[in-house]
Protein backbone atom coordinates (compact mmCIF):
# COMPACT_ATOMS: atom_id res chain seq x y z
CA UNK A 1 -31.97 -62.78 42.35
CA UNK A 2 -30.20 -60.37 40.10
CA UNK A 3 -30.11 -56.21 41.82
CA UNK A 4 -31.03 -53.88 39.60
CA UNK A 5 -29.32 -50.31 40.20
CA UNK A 6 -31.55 -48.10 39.85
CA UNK A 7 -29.07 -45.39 39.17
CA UNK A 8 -27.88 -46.73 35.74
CA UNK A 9 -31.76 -45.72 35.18
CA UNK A 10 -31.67 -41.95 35.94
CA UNK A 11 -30.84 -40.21 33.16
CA UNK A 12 -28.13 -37.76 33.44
CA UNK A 13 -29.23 -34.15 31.73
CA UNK A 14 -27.76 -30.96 31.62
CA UNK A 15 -29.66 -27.88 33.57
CA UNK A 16 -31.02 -25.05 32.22
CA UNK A 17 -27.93 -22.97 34.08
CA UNK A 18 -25.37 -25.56 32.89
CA UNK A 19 -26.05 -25.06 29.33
CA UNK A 20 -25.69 -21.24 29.39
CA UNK A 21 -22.52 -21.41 31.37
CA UNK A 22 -21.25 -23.98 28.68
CA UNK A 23 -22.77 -21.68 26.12
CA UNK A 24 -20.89 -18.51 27.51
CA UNK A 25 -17.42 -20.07 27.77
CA UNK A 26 -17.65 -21.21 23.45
CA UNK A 27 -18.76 -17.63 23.14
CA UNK A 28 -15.48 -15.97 24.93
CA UNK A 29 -13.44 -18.59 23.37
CA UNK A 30 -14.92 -17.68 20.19
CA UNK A 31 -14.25 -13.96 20.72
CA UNK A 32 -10.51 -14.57 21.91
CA UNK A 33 -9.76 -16.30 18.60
CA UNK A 34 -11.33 -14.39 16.62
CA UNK A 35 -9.60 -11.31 18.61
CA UNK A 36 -6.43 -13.30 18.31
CA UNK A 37 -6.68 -13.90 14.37
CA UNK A 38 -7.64 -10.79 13.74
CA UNK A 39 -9.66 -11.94 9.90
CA UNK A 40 -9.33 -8.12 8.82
CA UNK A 41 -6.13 -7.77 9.43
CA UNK A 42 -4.89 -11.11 8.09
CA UNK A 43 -7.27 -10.36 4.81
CA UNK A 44 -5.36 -6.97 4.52
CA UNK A 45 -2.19 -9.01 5.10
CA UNK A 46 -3.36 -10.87 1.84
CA UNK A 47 -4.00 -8.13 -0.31
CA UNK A 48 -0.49 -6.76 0.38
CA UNK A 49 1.33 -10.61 -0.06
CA UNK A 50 -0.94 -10.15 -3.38
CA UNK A 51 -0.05 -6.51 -4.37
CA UNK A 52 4.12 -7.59 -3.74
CA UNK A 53 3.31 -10.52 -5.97
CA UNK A 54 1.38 -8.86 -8.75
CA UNK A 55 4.36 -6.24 -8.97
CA UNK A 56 6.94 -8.60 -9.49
CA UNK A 57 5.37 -10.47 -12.50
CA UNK A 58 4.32 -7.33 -14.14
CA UNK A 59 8.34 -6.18 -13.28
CA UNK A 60 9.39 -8.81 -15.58
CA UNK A 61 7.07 -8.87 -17.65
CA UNK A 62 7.84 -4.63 -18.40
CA UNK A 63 11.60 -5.53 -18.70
CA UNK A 64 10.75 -8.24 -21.23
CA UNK A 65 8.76 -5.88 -23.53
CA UNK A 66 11.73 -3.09 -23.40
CA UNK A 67 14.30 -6.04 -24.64
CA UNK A 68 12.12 -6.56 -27.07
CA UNK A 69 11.28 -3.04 -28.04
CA UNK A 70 13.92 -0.80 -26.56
CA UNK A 71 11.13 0.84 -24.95
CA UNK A 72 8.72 0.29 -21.88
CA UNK A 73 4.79 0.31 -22.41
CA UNK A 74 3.29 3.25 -23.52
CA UNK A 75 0.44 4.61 -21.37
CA UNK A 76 -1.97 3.76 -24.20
CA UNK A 77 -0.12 -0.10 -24.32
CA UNK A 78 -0.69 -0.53 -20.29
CA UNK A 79 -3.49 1.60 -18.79
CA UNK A 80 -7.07 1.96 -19.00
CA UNK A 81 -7.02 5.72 -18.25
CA UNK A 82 -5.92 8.37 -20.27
CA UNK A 83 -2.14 9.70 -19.42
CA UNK A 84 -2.28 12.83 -17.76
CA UNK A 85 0.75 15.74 -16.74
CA UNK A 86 -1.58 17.42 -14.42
CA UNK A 87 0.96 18.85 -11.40
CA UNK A 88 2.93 16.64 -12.52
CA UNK A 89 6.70 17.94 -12.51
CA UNK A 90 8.21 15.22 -15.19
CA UNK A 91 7.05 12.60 -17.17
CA UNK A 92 2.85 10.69 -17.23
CA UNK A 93 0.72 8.98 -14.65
CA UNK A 94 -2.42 6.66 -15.69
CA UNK A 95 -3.62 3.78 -14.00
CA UNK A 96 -3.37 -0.06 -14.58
CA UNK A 97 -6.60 -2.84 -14.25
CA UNK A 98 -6.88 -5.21 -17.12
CA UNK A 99 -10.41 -6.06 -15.90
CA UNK A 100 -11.59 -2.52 -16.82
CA UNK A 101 -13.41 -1.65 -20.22
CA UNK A 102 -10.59 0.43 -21.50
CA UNK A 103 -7.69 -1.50 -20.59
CA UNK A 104 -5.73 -2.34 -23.56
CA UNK A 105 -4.82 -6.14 -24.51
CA UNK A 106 -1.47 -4.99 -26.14
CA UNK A 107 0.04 -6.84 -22.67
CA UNK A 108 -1.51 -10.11 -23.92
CA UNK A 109 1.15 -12.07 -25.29
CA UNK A 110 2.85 -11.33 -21.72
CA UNK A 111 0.12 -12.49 -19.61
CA UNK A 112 -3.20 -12.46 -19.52
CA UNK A 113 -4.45 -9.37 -18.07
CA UNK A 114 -2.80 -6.39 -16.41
CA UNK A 115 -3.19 -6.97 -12.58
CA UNK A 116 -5.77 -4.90 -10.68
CA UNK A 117 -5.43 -3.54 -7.06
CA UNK A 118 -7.46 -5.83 -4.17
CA UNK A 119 -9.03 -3.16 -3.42
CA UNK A 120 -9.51 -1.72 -6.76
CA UNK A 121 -10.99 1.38 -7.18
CA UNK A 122 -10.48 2.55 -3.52
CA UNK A 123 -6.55 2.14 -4.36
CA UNK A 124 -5.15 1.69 -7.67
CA UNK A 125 -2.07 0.56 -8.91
CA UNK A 126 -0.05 3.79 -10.97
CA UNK A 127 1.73 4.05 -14.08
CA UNK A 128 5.05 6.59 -14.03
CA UNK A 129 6.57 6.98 -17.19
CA UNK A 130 9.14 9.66 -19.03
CA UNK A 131 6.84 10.13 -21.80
CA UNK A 132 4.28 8.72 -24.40
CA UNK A 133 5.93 7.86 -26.72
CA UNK A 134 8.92 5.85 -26.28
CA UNK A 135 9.22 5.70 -22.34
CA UNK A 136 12.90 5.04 -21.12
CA UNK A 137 12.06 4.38 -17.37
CA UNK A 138 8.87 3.30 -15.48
CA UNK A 139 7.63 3.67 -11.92
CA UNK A 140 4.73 1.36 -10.37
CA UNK A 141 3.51 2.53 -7.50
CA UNK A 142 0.77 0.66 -4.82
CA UNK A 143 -0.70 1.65 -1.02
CA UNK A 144 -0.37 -0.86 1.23
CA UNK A 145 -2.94 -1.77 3.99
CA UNK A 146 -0.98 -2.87 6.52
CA UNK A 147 2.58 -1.16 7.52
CA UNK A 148 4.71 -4.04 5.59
CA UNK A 149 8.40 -4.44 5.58
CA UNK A 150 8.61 -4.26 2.13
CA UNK A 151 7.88 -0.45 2.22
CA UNK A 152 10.44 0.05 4.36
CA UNK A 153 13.20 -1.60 2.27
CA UNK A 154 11.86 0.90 -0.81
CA UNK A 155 11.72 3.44 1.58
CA UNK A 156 7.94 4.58 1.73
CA UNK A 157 7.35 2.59 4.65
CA UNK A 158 4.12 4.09 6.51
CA UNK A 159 3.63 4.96 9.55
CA UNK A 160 1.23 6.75 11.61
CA UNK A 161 2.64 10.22 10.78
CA UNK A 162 2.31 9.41 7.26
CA UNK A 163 -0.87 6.57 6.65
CA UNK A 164 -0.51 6.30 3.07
CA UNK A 165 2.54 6.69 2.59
CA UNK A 166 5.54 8.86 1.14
CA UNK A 167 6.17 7.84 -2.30
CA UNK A 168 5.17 9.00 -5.43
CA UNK A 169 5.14 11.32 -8.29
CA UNK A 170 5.69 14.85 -7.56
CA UNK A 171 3.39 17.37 -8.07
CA UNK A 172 1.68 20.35 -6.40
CA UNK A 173 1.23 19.92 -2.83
CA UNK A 174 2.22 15.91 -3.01
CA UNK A 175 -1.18 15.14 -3.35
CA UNK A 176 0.43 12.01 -5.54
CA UNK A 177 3.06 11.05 -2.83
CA UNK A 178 0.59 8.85 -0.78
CA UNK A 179 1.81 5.61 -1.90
CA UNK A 180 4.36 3.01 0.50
CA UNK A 181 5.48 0.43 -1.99
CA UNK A 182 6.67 0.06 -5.90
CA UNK A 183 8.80 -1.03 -8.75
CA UNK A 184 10.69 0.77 -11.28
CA UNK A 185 13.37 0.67 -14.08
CA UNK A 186 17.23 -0.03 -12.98
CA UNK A 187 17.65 3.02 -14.20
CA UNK A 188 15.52 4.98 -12.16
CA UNK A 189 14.19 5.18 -8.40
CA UNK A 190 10.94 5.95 -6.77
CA UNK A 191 10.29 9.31 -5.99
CA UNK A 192 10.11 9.94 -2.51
CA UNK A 193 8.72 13.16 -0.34
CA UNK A 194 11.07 15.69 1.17
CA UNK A 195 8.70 16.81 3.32
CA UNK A 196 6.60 15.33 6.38
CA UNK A 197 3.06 16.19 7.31
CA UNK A 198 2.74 17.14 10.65
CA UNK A 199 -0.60 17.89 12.13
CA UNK A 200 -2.07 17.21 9.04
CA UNK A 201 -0.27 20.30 7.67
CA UNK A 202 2.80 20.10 5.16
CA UNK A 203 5.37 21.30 6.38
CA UNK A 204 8.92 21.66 3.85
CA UNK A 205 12.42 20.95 5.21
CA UNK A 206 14.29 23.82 6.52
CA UNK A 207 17.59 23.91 5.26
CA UNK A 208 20.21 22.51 7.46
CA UNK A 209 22.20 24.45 9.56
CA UNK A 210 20.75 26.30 12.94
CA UNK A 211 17.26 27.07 12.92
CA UNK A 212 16.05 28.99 16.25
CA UNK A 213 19.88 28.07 17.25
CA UNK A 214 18.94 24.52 17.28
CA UNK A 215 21.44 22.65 15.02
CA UNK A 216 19.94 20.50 12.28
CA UNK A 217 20.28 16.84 13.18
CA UNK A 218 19.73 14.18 10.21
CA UNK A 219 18.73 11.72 12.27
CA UNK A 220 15.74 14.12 13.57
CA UNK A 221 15.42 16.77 10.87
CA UNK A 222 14.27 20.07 11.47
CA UNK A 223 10.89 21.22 9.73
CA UNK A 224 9.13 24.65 9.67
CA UNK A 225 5.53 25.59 9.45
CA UNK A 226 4.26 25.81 6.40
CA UNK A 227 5.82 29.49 5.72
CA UNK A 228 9.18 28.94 6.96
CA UNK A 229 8.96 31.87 8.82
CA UNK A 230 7.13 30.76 12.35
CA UNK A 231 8.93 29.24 15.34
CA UNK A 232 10.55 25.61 13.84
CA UNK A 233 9.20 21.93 15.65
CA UNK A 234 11.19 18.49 15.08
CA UNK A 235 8.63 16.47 13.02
């Protein structure tokens, strides 16, 4: 006579308790990779890979059109804004987005469209040029969202005394030096900030020498407050 076991006949089932420990471990896993990846960060990684990109083609694509032309683009040949000189110490800024209205298709025989920021209109990609008419040299300037080695090999890395950045066209106040990455002509660099905020207040270099007997160090420069008359802090 052939045993049955009765065992093989139970049927195994998890408990009430099992399944929300089970439950609860997926969730901190979860979490922890989530945590780990970081998707806002990596996305902001990829608008920056993007931004590096879109500069480079449109770099080429620039030097192209001047050794065709002997000039670079015209605002009115590149961005969908009007040129403007507001605070603006030398030359034109206007913005680029070939996806807007106004954007010219003067580009088109280049490439398809001008490139737009990611994160287009929050940050913009800006047009630098000499003048209106027949611009010698160009500047491109973009804000990063992450703090990217690429800013610091232009030199308008960010960093958490200066978020934006330190590059860009002068003007009154730098409100236009807020950008940490661009292109320009070989003729030509990006213009940089001489200045640091500190506290949220400019603050302008002091000239070198001994301020408050301190010696300037250019490794640490010296800044004043904003008049240059008040008791000096390192920035």
């Amino acid at each position: 006579m052939k045993l049955i076991n009765k065992k093989s006949h139970i049927k195994k089932c998890f408990t009430f308790m099992e399944l929300l420990i089970i439950i609860t471990v997926i969730a901190v896993l979860a979490t922890a990779v989530l945590l780990l990846l970081d998707p806002k960060k990596q996305l902001e990684k990829s608008w920056d890979t993007k931004r590096k990109y879109e500069l480079a083609q449109l770099q080429k694509v620039l030097e192209n059109w001047y050794n065709n032309r002997n000039c670079y683009p015209r605002p009115d040949e590149i961005c969908y804004t009007n040129p403007t000189s507001s605070n603006i110490n030398q030359g034109l800024i206007c913005y680029i987005c070939g996806k807007e209205p106004n954007s010219p298709k003067r580009l088109s025989s280049y490439f398809h469209t001008p490139p737009c920021d990611p994160q287009h209109r929050i940050k913009r990609y800006l047009y630098h040029v000499d003048n209106q008419n027949c611009p010698s040299w160009y500047r491109i300037y973009t804000q990063f969202s992450n703090v990217d080695p690429s800013g610091k090999e232009v030199g308008c890395q960010i960093s958490n005394a200066h978020p934006q950045g330190i590059c860009g066209p002068s003007g009154n106040n730098n409100e236009y030096q807020i950008y940490s990455y661009g292109i320009s002509s070989q003729n030509v660099d990006l213009e940089k900030s001489r200045g640091t905020y500190q506290c949220g207040t400019y603050c302008a270099c002091h000239p070198c020498g001994e301020v408050g007997g301190t010696p300037c160090d250019l490794r640490k420069k010296i800044y004043s407050t904003s008049n240059c008359q008040n008791e000096c802090r390192r920035c």
